[in-house]
Protein backbone atom coordinates (compact mmCIF):
# COMPACT_ATOMS: atom_id res chain seq x y z
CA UNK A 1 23.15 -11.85 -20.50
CA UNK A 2 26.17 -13.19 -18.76
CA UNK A 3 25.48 -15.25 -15.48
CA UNK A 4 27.96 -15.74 -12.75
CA UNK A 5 31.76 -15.65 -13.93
CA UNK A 6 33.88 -18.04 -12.51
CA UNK A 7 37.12 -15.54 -12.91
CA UNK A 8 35.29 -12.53 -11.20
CA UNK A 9 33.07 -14.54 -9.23
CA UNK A 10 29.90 -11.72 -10.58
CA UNK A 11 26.90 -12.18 -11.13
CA UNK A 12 24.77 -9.95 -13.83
CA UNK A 13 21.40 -9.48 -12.83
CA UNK A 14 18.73 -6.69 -13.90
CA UNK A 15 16.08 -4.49 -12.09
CA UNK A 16 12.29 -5.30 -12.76
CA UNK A 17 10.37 -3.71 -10.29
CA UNK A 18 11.39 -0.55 -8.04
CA UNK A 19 9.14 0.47 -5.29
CA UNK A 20 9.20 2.87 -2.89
CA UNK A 21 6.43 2.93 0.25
CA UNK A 22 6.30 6.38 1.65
CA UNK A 23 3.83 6.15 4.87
CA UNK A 24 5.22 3.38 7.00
CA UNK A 25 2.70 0.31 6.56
CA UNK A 26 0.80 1.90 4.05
CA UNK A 27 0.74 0.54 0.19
CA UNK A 28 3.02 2.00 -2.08
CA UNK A 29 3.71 2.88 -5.67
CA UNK A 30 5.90 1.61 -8.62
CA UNK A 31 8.86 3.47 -9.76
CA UNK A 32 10.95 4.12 -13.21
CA UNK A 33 13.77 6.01 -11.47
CA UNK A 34 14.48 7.18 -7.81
CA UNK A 35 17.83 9.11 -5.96
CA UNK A 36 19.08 6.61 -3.49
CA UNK A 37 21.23 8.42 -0.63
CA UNK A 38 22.88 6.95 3.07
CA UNK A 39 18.90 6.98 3.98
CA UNK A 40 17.70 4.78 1.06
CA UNK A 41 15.44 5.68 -1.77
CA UNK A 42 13.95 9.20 -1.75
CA UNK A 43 10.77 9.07 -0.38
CA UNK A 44 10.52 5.99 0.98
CA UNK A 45 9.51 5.50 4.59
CA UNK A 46 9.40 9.53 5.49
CA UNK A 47 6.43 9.73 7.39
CA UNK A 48 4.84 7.03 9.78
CA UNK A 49 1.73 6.87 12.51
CA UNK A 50 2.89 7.20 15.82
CA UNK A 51 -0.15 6.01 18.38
CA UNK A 52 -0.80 8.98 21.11
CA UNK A 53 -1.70 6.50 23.74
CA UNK A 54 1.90 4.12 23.49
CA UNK A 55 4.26 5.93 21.40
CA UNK A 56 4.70 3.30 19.36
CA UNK A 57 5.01 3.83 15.80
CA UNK A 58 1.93 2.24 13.73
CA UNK A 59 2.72 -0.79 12.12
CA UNK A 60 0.95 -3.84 10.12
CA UNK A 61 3.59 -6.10 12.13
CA UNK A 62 0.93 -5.50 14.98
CA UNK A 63 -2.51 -7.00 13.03
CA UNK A 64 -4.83 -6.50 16.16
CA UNK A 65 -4.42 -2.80 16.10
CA UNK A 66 -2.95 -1.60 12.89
CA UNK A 67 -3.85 -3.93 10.07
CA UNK A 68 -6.02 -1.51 8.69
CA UNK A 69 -2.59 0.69 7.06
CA UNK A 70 -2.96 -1.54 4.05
CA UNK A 71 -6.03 -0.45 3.30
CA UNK A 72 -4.30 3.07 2.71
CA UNK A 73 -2.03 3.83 0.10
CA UNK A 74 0.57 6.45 -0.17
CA UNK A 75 2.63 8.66 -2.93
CA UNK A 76 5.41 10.62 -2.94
CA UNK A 77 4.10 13.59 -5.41
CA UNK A 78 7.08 15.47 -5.58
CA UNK A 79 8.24 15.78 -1.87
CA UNK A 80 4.41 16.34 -1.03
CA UNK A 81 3.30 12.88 0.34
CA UNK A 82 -0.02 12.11 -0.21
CA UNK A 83 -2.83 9.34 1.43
CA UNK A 84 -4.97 7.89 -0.40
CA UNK A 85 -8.01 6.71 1.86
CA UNK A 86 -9.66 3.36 1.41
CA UNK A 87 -13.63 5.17 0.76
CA UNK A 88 -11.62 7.12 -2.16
CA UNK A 89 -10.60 10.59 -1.78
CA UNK A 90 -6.99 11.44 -0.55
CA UNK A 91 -5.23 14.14 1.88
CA UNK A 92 -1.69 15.06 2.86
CA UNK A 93 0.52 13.95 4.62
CA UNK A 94 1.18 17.76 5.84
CA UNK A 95 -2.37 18.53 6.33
CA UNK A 96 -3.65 19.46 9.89
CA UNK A 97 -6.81 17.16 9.59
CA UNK A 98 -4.34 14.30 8.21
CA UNK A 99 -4.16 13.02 12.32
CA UNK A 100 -7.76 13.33 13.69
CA UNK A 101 -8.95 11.88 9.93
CA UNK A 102 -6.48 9.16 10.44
CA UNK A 103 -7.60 8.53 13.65
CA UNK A 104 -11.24 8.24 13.09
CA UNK A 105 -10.90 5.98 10.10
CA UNK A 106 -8.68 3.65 12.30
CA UNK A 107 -10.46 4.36 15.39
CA UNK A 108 -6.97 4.69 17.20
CA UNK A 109 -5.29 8.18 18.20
CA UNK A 110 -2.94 8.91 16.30
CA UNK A 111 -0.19 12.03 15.17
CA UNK A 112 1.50 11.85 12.20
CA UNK A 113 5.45 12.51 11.68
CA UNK A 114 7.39 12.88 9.29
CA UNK A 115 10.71 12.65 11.58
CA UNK A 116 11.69 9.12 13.41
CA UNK A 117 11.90 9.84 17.10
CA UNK A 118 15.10 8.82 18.90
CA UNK A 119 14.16 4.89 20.18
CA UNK A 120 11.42 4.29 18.02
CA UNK A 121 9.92 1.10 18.09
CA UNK A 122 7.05 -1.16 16.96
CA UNK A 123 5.03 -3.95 18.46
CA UNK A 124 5.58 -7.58 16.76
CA UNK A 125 3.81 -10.69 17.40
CA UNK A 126 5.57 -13.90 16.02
CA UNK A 127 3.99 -14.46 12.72
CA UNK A 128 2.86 -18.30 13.67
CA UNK A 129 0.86 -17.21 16.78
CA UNK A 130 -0.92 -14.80 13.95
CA UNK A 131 -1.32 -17.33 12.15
CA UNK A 132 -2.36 -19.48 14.66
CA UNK A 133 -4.75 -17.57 16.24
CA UNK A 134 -6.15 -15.10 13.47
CA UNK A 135 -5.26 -11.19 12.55
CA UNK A 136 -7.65 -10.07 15.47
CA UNK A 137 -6.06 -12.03 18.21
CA UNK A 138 -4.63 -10.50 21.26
CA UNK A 139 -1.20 -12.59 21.28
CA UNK A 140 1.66 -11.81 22.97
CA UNK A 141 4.49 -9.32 21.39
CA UNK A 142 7.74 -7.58 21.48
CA UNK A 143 8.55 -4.33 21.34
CA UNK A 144 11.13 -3.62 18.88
CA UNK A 145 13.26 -0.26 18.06
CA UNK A 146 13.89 -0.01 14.39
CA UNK A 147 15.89 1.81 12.19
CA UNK A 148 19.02 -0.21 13.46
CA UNK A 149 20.85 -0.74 10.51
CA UNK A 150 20.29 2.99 8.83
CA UNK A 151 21.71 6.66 9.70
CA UNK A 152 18.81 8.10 8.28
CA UNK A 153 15.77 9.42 10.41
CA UNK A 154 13.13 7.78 7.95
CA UNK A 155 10.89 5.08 9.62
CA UNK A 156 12.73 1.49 7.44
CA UNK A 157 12.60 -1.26 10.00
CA UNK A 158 15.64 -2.41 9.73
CA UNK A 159 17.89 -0.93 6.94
CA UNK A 160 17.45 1.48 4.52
CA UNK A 161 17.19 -0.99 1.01
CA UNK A 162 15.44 -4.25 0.80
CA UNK A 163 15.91 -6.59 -1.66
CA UNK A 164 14.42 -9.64 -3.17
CA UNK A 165 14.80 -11.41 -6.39
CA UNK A 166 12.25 -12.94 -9.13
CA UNK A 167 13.68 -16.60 -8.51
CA UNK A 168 12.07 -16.26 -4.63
CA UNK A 169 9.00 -15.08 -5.14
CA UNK A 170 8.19 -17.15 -7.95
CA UNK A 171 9.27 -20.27 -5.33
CA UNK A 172 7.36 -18.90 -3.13
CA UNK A 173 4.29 -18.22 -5.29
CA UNK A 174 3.14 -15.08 -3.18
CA UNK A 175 2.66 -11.54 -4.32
CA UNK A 176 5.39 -9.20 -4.57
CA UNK A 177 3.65 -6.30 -2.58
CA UNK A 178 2.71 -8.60 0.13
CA UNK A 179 7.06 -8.41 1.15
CA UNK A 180 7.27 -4.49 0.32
CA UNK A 181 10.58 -4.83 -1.36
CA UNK A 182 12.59 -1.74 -2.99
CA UNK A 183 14.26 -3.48 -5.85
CA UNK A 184 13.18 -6.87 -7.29
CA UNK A 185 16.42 -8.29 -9.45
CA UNK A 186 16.36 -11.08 -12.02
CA UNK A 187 19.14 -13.63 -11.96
CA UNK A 188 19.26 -15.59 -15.09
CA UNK A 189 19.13 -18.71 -13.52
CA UNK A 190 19.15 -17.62 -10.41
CA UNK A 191 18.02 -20.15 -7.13
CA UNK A 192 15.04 -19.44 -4.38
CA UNK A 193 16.54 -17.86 -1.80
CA UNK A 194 19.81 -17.20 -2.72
CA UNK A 195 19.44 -13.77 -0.78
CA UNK A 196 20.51 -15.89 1.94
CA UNK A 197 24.40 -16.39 1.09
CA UNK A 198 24.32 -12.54 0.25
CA UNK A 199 25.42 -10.99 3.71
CA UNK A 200 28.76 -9.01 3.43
CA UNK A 201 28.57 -9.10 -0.82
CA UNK A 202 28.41 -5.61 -2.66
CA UNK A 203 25.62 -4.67 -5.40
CA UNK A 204 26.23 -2.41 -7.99
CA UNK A 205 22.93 -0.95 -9.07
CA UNK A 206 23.17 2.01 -11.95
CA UNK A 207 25.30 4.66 -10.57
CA UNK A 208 24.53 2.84 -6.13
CA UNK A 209 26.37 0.33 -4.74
CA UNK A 210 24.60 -1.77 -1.73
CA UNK A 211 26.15 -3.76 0.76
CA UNK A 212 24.00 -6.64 1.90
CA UNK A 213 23.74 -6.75 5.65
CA UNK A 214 21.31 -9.77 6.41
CA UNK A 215 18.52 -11.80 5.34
CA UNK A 216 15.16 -9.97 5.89
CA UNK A 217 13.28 -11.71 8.41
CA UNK A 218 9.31 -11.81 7.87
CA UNK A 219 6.51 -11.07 10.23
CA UNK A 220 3.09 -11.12 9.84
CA UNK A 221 2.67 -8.34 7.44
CA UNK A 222 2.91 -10.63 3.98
CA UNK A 223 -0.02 -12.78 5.58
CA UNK A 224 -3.12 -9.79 6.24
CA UNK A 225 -5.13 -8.54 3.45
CA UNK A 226 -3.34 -5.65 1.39
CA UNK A 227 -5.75 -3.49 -0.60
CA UNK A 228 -8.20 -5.70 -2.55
CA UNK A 229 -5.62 -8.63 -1.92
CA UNK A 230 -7.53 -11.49 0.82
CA UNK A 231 -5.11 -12.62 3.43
CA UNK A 232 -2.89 -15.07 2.66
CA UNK A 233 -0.98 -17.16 5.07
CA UNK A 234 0.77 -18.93 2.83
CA UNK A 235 2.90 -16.13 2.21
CA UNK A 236 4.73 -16.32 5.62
CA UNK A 237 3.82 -20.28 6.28
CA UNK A 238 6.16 -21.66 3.45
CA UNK A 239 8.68 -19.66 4.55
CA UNK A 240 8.52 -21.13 7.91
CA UNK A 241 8.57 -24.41 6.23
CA UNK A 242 11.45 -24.03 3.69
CA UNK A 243 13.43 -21.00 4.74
CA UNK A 244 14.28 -20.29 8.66
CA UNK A 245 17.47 -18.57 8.51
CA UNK A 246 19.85 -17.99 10.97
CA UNK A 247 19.70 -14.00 11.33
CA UNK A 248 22.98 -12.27 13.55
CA UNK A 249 21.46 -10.86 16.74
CA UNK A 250 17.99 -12.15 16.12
CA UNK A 251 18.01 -16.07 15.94
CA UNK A 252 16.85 -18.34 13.69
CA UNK A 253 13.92 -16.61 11.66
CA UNK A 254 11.47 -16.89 8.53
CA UNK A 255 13.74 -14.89 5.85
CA UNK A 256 12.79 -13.73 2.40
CA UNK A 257 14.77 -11.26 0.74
CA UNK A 258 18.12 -9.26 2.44
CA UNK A 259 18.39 -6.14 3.46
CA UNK A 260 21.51 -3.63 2.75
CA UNK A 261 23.01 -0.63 3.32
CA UNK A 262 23.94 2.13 0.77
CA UNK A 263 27.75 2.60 0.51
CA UNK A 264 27.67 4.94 -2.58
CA UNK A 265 24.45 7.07 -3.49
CA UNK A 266 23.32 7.76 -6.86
CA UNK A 267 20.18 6.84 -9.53
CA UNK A 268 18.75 3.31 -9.52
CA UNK A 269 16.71 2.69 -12.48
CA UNK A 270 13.87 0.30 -13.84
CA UNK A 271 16.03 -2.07 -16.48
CA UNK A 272 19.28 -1.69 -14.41
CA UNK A 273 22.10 -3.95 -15.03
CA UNK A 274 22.67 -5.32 -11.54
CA UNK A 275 26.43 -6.70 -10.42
CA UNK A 276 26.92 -9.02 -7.48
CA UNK A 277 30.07 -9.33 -5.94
């Protein structure tokens, strides 16, 4: 497999993991082929908590009061999303009961939506006072409208593809699901972090091409428990060690991964050839 051409200045990488996460927070599942559109990969991020007593929508990012999502899990099935509950059993996203059962096993009130109200935002403690101080600490945060960098109305953070490559997270040593990425991409020979240099380069992915926007900055989320995985603080800490990035409009943050927009829609799938330019 060819590595990076010093005529074209390309790089030929290849998809090995494509995951989409279709509650906001919530575990998600691994994919063999998906529709990406302006809004990013169908199915991903449609539906999210919103907490009846701030607004807000429910997010890890916050560990006092919402850590608990990644106990749940969530599918796609054909348009249908579908919860899967941490005692077993599952229920729909469209179900009535879906809210006050939600609510009860969080002990928060909550609705659930499958739209992204105008302003949304999400509450975000700086990862080292988590750290710090322990998933159950009341630490300060901000208050953070998302969806910035995406037309869609789906509840992304940011923008509506995240990216991360092999060389990375192997540097890193974490788990993948821990930084809820969409595509993971193999660079033969490819170097930690090279996400960071990526801002403003194009990605041709199967029949999608991707513009990378910035370097994903991390919160908390990679350190708290996720499903039968312990928490790990690791998984943010070296980043805050090796990799603090300078991120346009947000300062100089942990980073892992890049986020980017979708300038032509199509299929992505599993095996890809990948072409960075």
């Amino acid at each position: 497999m060819p590595v990076t051409g010093t005529a074209s200045g390309t790089t030929t990488a290849t998809v090995t993991a494509l995951r989409r996460y279709p509650v906001k927070s919530m575990l998600g599942e691994d994919l063999e082929s998906v529709t990406v559109s302006a809004s990013g990969l169908e199915g991903d991020r449609v539906a999210a908590l919103i907490d009846r007593e701030t607004g807000v929508v429910a997010t890890a990012k916050h560990p006092r009061h919402w850590r608990g999502l990644l106990a749940f899990a969530a599918r796609w099935n054909g348009g249908s999303p579908r919860i899967t509950l941490p005692g077993g059993g599952s229920i729909a996203v469209a179900d009535r009961d879906a809210g006050p059962l939600l609510s009860r096993l969080l002990d928060r009130e909550v609705r659930v939506s499958t739209v992204r109200p105008e302003g949304a935002s999400v509450g975000r403690p700086d990862p080292e006072d988590v750290i710090a101080h322990g998933d159950d600490a009341d630490v300060p945060f901000q208050t953070l409208e998302i969806g910035a960098g995406t037309p869609g109305r789906n509840f992304v953070d940011y923008a509506p593809v995240h990216v991360i490559t092999t060389a990375t997270l192997a540097h890193v040593g974490a788990e993948l699901i821990r930084y809820r990425p969409n595509l993971v991409l193999d660079l033969p020979g490819g170097e930690p972090f090279a996400e960071n240099g990526w801002p403003g380069r194009e990605l041709t992915v199967g029949t999608v091409r991707l513009r990378i926007l910035i370097p994903t900055p991390r919160c908390a989320v990679p350190t708290l428990a996720h499903g039968t995985l312990p928490r790990r603080v690791d998984a943010v800490r070296t980043l805050l060690e090796k990799n603090r990035v300078e991120v346009d409009g947000m300062g100089v943050m942990p980073c892992l991964g890049a986020y980017a927009e979708v300038v032509t829609g199509g299929t992505v799938s599993l095996g890809d050839a990948v072409v960075l330019s």
